[in-house]
C-alpha atoms as a PDB file:
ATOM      1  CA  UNK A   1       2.894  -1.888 -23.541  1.00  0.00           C
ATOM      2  CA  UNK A   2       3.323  -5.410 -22.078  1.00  0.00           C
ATOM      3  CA  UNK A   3       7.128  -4.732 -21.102  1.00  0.00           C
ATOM      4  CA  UNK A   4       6.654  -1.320 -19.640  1.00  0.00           C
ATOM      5  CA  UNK A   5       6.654  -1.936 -15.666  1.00  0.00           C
ATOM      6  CA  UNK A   6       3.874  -1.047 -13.229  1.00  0.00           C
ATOM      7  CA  UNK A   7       4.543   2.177 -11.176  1.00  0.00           C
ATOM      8  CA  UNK A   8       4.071   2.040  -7.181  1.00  0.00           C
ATOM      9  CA  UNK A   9       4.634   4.623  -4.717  1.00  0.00           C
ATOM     10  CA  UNK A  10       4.289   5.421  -1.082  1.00  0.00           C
ATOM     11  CA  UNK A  11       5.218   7.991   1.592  1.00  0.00           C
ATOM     12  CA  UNK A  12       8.008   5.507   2.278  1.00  0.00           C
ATOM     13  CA  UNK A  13       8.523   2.110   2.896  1.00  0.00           C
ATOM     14  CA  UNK A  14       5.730  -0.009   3.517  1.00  0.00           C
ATOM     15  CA  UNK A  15       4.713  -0.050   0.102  1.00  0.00           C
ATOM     16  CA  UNK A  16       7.213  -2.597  -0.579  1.00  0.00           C
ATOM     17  CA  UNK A  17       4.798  -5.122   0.671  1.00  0.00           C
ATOM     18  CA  UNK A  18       2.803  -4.431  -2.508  1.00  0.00           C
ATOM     19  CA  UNK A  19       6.099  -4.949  -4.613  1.00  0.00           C
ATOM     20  CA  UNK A  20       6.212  -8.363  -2.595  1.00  0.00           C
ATOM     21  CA  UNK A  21       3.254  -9.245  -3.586  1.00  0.00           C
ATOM     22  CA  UNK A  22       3.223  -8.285  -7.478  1.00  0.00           C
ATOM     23  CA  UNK A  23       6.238 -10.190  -7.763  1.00  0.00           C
ATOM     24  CA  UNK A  24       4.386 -13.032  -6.478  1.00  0.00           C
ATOM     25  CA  UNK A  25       1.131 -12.675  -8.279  1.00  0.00           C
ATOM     26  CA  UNK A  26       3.001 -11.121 -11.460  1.00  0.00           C
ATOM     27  CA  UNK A  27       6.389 -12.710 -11.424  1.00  0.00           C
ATOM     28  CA  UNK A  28       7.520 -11.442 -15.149  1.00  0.00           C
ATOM     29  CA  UNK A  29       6.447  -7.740 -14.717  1.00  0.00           C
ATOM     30  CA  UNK A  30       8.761  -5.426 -14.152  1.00  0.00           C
ATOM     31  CA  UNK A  31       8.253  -2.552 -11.456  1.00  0.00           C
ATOM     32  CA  UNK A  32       9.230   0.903 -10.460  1.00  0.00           C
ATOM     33  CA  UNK A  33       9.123   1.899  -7.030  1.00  0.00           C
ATOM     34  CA  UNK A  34       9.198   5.700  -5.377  1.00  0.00           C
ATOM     35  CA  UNK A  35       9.402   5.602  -2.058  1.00  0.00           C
ATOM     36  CA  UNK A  36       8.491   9.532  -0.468  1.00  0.00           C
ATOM     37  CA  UNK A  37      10.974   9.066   2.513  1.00  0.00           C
ATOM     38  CA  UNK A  38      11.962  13.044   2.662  1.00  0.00           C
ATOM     39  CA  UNK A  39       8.287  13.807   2.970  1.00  0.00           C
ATOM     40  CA  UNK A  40       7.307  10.338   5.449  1.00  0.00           C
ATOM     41  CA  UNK A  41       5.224  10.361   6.967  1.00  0.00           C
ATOM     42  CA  UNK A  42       1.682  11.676   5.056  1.00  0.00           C
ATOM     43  CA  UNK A  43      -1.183  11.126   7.676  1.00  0.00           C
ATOM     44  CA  UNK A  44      -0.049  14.283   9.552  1.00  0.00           C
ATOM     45  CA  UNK A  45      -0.295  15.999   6.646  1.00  0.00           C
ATOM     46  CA  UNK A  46      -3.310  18.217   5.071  1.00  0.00           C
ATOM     47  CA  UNK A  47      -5.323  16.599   2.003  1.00  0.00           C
ATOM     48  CA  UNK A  48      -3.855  19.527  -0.393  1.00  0.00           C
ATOM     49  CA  UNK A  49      -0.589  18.927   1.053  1.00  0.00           C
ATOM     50  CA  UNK A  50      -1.229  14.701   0.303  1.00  0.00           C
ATOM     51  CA  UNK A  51      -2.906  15.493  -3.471  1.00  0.00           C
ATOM     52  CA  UNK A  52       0.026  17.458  -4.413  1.00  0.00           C
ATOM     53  CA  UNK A  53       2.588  14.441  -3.065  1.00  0.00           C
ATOM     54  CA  UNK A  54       0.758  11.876  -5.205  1.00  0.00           C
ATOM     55  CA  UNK A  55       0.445  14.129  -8.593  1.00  0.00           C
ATOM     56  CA  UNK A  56       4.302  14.542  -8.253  1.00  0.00           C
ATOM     57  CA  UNK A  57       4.959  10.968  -7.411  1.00  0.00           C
ATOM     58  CA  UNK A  58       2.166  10.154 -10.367  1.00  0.00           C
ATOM     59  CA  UNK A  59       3.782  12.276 -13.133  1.00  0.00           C
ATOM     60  CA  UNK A  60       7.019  11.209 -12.179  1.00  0.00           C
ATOM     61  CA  UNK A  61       6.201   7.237 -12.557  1.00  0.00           C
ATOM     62  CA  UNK A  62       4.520   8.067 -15.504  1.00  0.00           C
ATOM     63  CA  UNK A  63       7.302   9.824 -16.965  1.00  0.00           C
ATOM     64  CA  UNK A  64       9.428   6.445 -16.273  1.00  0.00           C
ATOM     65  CA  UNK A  65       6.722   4.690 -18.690  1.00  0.00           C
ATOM     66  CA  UNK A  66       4.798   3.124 -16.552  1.00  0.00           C
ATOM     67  CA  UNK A  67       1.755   1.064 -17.629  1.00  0.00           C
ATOM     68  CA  UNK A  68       0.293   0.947 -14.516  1.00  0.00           C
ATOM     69  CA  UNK A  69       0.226   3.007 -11.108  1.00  0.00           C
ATOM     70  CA  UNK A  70      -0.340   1.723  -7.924  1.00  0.00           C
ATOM     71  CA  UNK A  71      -1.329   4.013  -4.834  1.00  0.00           C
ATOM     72  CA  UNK A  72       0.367   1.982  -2.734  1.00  0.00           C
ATOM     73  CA  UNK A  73      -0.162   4.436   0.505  1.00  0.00           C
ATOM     74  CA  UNK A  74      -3.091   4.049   2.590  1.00  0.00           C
ATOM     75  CA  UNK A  75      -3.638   7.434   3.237  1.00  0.00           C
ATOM     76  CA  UNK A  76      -2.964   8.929  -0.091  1.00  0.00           C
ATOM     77  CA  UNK A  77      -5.422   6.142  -1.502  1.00  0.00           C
ATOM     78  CA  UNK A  78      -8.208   7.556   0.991  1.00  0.00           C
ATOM     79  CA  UNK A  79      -7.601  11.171   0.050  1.00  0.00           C
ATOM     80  CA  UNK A  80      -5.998  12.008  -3.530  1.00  0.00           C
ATOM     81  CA  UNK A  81      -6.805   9.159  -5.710  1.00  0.00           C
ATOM     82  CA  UNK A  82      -9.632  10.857  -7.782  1.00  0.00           C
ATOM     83  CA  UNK A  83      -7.035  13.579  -8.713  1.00  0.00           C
ATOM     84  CA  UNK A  84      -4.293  11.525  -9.304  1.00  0.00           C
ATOM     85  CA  UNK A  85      -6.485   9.611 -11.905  1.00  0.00           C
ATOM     86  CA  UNK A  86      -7.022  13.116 -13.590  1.00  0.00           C
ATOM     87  CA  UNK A  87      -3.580  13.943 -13.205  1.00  0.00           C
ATOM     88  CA  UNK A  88      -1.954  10.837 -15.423  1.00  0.00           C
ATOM     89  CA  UNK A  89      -2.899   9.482 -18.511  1.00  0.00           C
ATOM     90  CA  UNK A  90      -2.247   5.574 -17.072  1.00  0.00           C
ATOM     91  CA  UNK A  91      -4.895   3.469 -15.030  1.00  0.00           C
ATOM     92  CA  UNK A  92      -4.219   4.083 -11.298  1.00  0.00           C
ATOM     93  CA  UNK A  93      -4.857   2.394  -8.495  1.00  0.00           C
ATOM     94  CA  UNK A  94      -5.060   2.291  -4.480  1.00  0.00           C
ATOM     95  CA  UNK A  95      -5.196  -0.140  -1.480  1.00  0.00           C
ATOM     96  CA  UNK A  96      -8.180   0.499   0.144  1.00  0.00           C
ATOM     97  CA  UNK A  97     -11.170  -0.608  -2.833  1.00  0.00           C
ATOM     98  CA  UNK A  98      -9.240  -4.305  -3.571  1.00  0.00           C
ATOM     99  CA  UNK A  99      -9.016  -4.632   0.485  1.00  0.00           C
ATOM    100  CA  UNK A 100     -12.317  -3.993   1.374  1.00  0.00           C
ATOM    101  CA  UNK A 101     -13.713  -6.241  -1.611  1.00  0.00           C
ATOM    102  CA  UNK A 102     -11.431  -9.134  -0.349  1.00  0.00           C
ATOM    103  CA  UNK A 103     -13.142  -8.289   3.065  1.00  0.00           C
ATOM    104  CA  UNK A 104     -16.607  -8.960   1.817  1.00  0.00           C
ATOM    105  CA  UNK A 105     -15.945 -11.884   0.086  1.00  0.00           C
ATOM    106  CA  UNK A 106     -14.436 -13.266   2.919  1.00  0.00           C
ATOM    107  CA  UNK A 107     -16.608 -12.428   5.924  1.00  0.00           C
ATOM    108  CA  UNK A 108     -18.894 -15.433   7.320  1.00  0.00           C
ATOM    109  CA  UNK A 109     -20.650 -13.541   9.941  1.00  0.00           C
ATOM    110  CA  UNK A 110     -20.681  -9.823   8.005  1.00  0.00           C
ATOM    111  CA  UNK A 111     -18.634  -8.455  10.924  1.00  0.00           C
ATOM    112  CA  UNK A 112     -15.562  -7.072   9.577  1.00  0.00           C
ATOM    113  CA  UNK A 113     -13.051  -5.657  11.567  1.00  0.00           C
ATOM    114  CA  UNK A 114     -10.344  -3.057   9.815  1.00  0.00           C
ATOM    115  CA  UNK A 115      -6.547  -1.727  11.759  1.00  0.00           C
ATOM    116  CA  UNK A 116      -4.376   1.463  10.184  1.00  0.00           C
ATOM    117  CA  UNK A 117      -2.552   4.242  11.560  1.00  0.00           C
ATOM    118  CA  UNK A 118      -4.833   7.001  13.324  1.00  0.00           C
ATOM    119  CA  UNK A 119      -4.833   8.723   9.609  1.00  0.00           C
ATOM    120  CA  UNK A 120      -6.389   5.720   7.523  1.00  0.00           C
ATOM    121  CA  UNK A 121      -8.593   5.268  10.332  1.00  0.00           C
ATOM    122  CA  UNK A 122      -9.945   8.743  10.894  1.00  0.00           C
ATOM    123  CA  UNK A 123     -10.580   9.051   7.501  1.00  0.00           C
ATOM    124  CA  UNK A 124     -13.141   6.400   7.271  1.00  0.00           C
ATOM    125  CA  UNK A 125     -12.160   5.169   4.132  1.00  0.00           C
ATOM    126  CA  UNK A 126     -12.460   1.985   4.310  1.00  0.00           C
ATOM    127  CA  UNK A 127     -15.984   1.803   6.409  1.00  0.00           C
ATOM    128  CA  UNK A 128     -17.457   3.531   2.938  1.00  0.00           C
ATOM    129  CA  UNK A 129     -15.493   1.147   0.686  1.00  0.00           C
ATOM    130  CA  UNK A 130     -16.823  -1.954   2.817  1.00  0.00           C
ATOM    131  CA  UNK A 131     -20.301  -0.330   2.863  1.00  0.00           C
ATOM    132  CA  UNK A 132     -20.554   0.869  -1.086  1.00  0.00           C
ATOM    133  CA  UNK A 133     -19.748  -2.900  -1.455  1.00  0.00           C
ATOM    134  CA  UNK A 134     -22.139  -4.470   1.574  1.00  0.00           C
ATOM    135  CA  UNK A 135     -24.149  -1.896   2.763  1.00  0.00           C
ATOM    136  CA  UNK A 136     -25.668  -3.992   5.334  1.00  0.00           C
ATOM    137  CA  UNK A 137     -21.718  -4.705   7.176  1.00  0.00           C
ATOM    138  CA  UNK A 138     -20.821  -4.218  10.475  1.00  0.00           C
ATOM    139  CA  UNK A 139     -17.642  -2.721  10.525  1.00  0.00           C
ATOM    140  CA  UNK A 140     -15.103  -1.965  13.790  1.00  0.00           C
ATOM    141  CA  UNK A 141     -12.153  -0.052  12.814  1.00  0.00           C
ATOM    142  CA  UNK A 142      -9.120   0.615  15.174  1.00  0.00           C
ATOM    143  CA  UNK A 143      -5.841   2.802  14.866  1.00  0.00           C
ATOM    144  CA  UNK A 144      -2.854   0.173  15.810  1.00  0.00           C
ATOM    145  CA  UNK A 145       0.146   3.236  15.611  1.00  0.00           C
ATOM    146  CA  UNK A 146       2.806   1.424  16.995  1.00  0.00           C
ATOM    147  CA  UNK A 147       2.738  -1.508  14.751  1.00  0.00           C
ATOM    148  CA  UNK A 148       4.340   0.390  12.229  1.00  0.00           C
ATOM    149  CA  UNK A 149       7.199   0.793  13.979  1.00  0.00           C
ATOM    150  CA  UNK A 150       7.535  -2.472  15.329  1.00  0.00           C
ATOM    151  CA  UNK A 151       7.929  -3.793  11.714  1.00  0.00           C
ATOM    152  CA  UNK A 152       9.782  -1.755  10.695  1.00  0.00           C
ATOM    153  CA  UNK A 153      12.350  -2.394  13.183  1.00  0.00           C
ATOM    154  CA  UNK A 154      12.219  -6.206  12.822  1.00  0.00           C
ATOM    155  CA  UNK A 155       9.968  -6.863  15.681  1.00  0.00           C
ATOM    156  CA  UNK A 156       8.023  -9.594  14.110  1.00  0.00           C
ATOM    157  CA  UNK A 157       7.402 -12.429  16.778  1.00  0.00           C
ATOM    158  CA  UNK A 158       8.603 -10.638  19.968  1.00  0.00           C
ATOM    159  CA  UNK A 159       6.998 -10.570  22.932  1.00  0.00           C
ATOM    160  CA  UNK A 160       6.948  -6.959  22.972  1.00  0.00           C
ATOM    161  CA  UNK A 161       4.861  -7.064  19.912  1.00  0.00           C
ATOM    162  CA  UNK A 162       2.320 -10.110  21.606  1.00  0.00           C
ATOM    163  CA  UNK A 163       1.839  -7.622  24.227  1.00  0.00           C
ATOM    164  CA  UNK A 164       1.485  -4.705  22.200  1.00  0.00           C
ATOM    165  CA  UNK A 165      -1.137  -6.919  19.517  1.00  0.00           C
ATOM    166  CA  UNK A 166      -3.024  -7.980  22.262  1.00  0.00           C
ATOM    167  CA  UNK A 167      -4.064  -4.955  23.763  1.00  0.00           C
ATOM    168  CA  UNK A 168      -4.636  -3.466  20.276  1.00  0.00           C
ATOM    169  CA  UNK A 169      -6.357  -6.303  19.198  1.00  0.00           C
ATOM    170  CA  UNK A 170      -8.189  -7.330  22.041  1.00  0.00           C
ATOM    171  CA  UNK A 171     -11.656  -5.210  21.862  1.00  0.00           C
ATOM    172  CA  UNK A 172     -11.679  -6.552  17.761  1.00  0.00           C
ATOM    173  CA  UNK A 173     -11.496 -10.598  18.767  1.00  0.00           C
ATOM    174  CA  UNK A 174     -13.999  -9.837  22.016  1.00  0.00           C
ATOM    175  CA  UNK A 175     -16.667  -8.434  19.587  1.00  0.00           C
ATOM    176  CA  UNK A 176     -16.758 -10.711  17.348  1.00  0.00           C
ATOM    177  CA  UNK A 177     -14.973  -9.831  14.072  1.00  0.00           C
ATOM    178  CA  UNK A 178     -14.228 -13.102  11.403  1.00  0.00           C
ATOM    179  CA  UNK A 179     -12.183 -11.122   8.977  1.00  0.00           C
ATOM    180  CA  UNK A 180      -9.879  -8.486   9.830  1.00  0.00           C
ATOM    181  CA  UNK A 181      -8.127  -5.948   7.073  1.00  0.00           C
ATOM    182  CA  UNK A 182      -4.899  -5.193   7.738  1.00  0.00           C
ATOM    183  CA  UNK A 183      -5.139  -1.507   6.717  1.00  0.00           C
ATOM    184  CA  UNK A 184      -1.838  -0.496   6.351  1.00  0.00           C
ATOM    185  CA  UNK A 185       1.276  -1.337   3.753  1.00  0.00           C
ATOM    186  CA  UNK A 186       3.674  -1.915   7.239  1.00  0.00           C
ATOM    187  CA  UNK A 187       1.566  -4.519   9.030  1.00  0.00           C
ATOM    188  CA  UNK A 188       1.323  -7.824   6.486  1.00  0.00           C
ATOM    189  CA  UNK A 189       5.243  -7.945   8.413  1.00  0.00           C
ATOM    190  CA  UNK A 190       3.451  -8.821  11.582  1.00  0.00           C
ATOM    191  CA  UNK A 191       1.048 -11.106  10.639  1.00  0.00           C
ATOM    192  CA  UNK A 192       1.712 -13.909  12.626  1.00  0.00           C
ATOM    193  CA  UNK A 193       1.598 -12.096  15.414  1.00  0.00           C
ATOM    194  CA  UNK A 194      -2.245 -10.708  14.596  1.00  0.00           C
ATOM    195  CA  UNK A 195      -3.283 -13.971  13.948  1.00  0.00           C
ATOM    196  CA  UNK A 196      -1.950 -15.467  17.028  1.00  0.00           C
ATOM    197  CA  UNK A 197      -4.073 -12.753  18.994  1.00  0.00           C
ATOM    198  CA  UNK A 198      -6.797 -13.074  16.564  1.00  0.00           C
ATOM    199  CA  UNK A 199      -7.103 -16.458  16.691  1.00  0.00           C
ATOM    200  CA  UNK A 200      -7.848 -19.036  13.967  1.00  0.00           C
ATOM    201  CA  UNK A 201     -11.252 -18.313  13.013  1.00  0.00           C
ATOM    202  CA  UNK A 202     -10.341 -14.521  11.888  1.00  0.00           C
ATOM    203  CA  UNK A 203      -9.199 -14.284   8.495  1.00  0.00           C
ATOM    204  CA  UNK A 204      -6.641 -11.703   7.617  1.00  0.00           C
ATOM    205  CA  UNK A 205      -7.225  -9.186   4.119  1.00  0.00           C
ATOM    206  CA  UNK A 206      -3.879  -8.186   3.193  1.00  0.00           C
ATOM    207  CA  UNK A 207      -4.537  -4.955   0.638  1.00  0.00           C
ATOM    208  CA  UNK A 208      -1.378  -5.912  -0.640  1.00  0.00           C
ATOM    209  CA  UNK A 209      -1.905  -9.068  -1.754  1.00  0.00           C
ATOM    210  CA  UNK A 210      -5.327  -8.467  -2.537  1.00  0.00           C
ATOM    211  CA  UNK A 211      -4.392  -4.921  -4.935  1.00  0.00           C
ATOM    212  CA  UNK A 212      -1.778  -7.225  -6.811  1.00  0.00           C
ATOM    213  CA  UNK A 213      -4.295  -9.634  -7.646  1.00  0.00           C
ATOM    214  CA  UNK A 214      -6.679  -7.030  -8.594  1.00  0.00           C
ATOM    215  CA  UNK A 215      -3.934  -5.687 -11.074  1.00  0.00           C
ATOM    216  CA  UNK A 216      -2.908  -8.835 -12.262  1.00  0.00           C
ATOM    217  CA  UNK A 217      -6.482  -9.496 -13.427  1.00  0.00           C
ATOM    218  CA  UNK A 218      -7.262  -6.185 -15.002  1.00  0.00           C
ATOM    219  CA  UNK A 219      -3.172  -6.504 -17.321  1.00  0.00           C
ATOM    220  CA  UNK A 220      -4.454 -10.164 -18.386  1.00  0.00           C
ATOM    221  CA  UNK A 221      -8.333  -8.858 -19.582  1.00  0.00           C
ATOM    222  CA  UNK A 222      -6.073  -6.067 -21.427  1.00  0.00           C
ATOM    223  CA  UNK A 223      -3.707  -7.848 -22.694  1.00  0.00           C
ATOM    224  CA  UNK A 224      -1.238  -5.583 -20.974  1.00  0.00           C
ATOM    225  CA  UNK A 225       0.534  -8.526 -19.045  1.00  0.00           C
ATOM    226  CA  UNK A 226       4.465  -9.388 -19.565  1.00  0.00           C
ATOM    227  CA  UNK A 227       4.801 -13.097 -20.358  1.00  0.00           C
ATOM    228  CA  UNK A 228       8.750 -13.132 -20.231  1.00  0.00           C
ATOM    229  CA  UNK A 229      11.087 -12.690 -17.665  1.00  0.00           C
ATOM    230  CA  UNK A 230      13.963 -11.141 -19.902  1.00  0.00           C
ATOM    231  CA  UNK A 231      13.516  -7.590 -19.375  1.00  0.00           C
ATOM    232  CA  UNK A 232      12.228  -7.893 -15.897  1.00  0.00           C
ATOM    233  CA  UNK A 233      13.640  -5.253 -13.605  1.00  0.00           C
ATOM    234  CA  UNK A 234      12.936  -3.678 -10.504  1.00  0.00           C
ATOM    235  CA  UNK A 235      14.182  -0.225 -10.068  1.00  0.00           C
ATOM    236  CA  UNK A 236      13.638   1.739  -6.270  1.00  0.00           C
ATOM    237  CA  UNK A 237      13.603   5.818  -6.159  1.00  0.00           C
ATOM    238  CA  UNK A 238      13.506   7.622  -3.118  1.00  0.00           C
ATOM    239  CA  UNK A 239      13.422  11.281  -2.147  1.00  0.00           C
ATOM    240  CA  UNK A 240      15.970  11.036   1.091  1.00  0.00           C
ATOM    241  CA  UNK A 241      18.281   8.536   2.818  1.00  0.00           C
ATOM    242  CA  UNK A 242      18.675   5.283   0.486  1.00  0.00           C
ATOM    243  CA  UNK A 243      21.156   3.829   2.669  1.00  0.00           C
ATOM    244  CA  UNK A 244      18.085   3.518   5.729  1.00  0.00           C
ATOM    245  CA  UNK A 245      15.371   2.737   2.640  1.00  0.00           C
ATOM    246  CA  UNK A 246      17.507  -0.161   1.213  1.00  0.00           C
ATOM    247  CA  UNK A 247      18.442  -1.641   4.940  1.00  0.00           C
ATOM    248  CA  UNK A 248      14.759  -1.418   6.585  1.00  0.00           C
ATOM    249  CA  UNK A 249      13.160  -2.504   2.814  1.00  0.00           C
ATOM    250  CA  UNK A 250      15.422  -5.638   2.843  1.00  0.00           C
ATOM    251  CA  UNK A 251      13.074  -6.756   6.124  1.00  0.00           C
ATOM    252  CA  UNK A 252      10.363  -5.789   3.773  1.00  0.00           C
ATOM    253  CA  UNK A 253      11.148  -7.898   0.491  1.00  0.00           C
ATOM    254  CA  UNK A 254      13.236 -10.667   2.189  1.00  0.00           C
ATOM    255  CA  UNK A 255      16.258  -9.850  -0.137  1.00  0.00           C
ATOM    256  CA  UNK A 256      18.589  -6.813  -1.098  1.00  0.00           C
ATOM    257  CA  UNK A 257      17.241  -3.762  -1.840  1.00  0.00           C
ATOM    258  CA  UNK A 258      19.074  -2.508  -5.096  1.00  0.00           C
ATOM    259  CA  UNK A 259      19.769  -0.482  -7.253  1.00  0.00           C
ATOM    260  CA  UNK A 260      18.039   3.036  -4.629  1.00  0.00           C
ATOM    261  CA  UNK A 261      17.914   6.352  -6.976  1.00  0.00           C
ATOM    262  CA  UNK A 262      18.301   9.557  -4.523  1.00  0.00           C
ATOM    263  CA  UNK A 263      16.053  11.736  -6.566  1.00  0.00           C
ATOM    264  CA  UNK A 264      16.111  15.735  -6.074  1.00  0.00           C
ATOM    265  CA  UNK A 265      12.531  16.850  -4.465  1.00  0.00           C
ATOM    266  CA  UNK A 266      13.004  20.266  -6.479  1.00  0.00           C
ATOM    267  CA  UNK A 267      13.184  17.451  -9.744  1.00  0.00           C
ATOM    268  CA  UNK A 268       9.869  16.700  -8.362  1.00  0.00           C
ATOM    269  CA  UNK A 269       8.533  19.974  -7.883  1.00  0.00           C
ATOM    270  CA  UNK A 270       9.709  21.085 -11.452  1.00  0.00           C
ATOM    271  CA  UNK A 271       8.517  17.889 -13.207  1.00  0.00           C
ATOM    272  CA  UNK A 272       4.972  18.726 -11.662  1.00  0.00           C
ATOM    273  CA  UNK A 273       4.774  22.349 -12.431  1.00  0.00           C
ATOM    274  CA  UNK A 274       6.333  21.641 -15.903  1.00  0.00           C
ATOM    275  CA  UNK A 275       3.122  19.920 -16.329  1.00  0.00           C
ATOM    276  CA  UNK A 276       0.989  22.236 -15.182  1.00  0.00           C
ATOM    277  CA  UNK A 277       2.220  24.506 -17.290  1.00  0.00           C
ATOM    278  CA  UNK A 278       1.348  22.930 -20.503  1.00  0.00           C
ATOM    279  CA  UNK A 279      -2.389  21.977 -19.418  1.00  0.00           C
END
């Protein structure tokens, strides 16, 4: 168990911020990553249409032995987690529950401010999360769309993305938010630039970093956790164009993407059904 890797996927490539951060938090686990890029993006997309993404995606991680699954998708975190969990036999986790935690532990004035893509946002998911934890929060939540583009074309510190933060940002910082969740795998890229706008009285949740910790914690009180870095691997799957996943997720990880797996969706669809099947 403790040298089987931890399973993440996403609709694409954000999640790869998670994968930063494990290898930070976790430096001698090993990790499998399935980026969805022939289905990207999922917030357009209806709930059934999300649940049966993540219970492919799910199967096939476990399949690859994971110990470990990590929603790493904000909006497949909001809508399909509960049947993922019934789907695998592994523990799985999403973004949004260690996020809004890290939120509540950090807030000063219990005014907590939370940015995603119009999906995340419009789902509400993590206004419950924050309130199931703090009932008594105030919570201002605001759909930032462009930003993931802007990192994931490398727009970090440009003043097209000052402009673009500060008239997103703008309403959070004039009411009065101390801690702001980034809600969203893409935007820990553009960090600086939030907390320029933001200011240096704001602290910024990253779900990413704040998920690996989470799962670092819960391997350790199981015993689960690698303690070698000898079979350490990292292994990337996606379900179109690994030349585009392995150029934009080198912006993402700071380093070469390698090796990318083109995997069949109809491998996908059969691997789920296969299971099906059988139940």
């Amino acid at each position: 168990m403790k040298e089987r890797p931890i399973g993440v996927f996403d609709s694409g490539v954000g999640g790869l911020t998670v994968v930063h951060a494990l290898r930070e938090a976790c430096p001698h686990e090993s990790i499998v990553y399935f980026g969805d890029t022939g289905r990207y993006p999922y917030g357009v997309r209806s709930k059934r249409v999300i649940v049966e993404f993540s219970r492919q995606l799910a199967l096939f991680l476990e399949r690859e032995q994971c110990k470990f699954l990590i929603i790493a998708c904000n909006t497949a975190s909001a809508l399909a987690i509960d049947e993922t969990r019934q789907t695998v036999d592994v523990e799985v986790i999403g973004v949004i529950e260690p996020g809004a935690l890290g939120a509540v532990q950090a807030t000063r004035n219990n005014h907590i401010g939370v940015i995603g893509t119009e999906a995340t946002i419009n789902s509400s998911s993590y206004v419950s999360a924050i309130h199931a934890l703090k009932p008594d929060a105030q919570v201002t939540a605001l759909a930032c769309p462009l930003f993931v583009a802007l990192a994931e074309e490398g727009y970090s510190g440009k003043e097209a993305t000052r402009l673009v933060a500060e008239e997103y940002l703008a309403p959070l910082r004039d009411a009065g938010v101390d801690t702001l969740v980034l809600g969203c795998t893409h935007y820990p890229l553009l960090k600086s630039d939030i907390a320029e706008v933001m200011g240096p009285n704001v602290t910024l949740i990253d779900s990413a970093t704040e998920v690996a910790r989470v799962v670092g914690d819960r391997l350790r009180l199981r015993n689960h956790h690698s303690e070698t870095h000898e079979t350490t691997s990292y292994r990337y799957f996606v379900s179109d164009t690994p030349e585009k996943f392995a150029r934009v997720g080198k912006r993402f990880l700071g380093h070469d993407v390698a090796p990318v797996t083109l995997i069949d969706l109809e491998d996908l669809h059969h691997l789920h059904d296969t299971t099906i099947s059988k139940q």
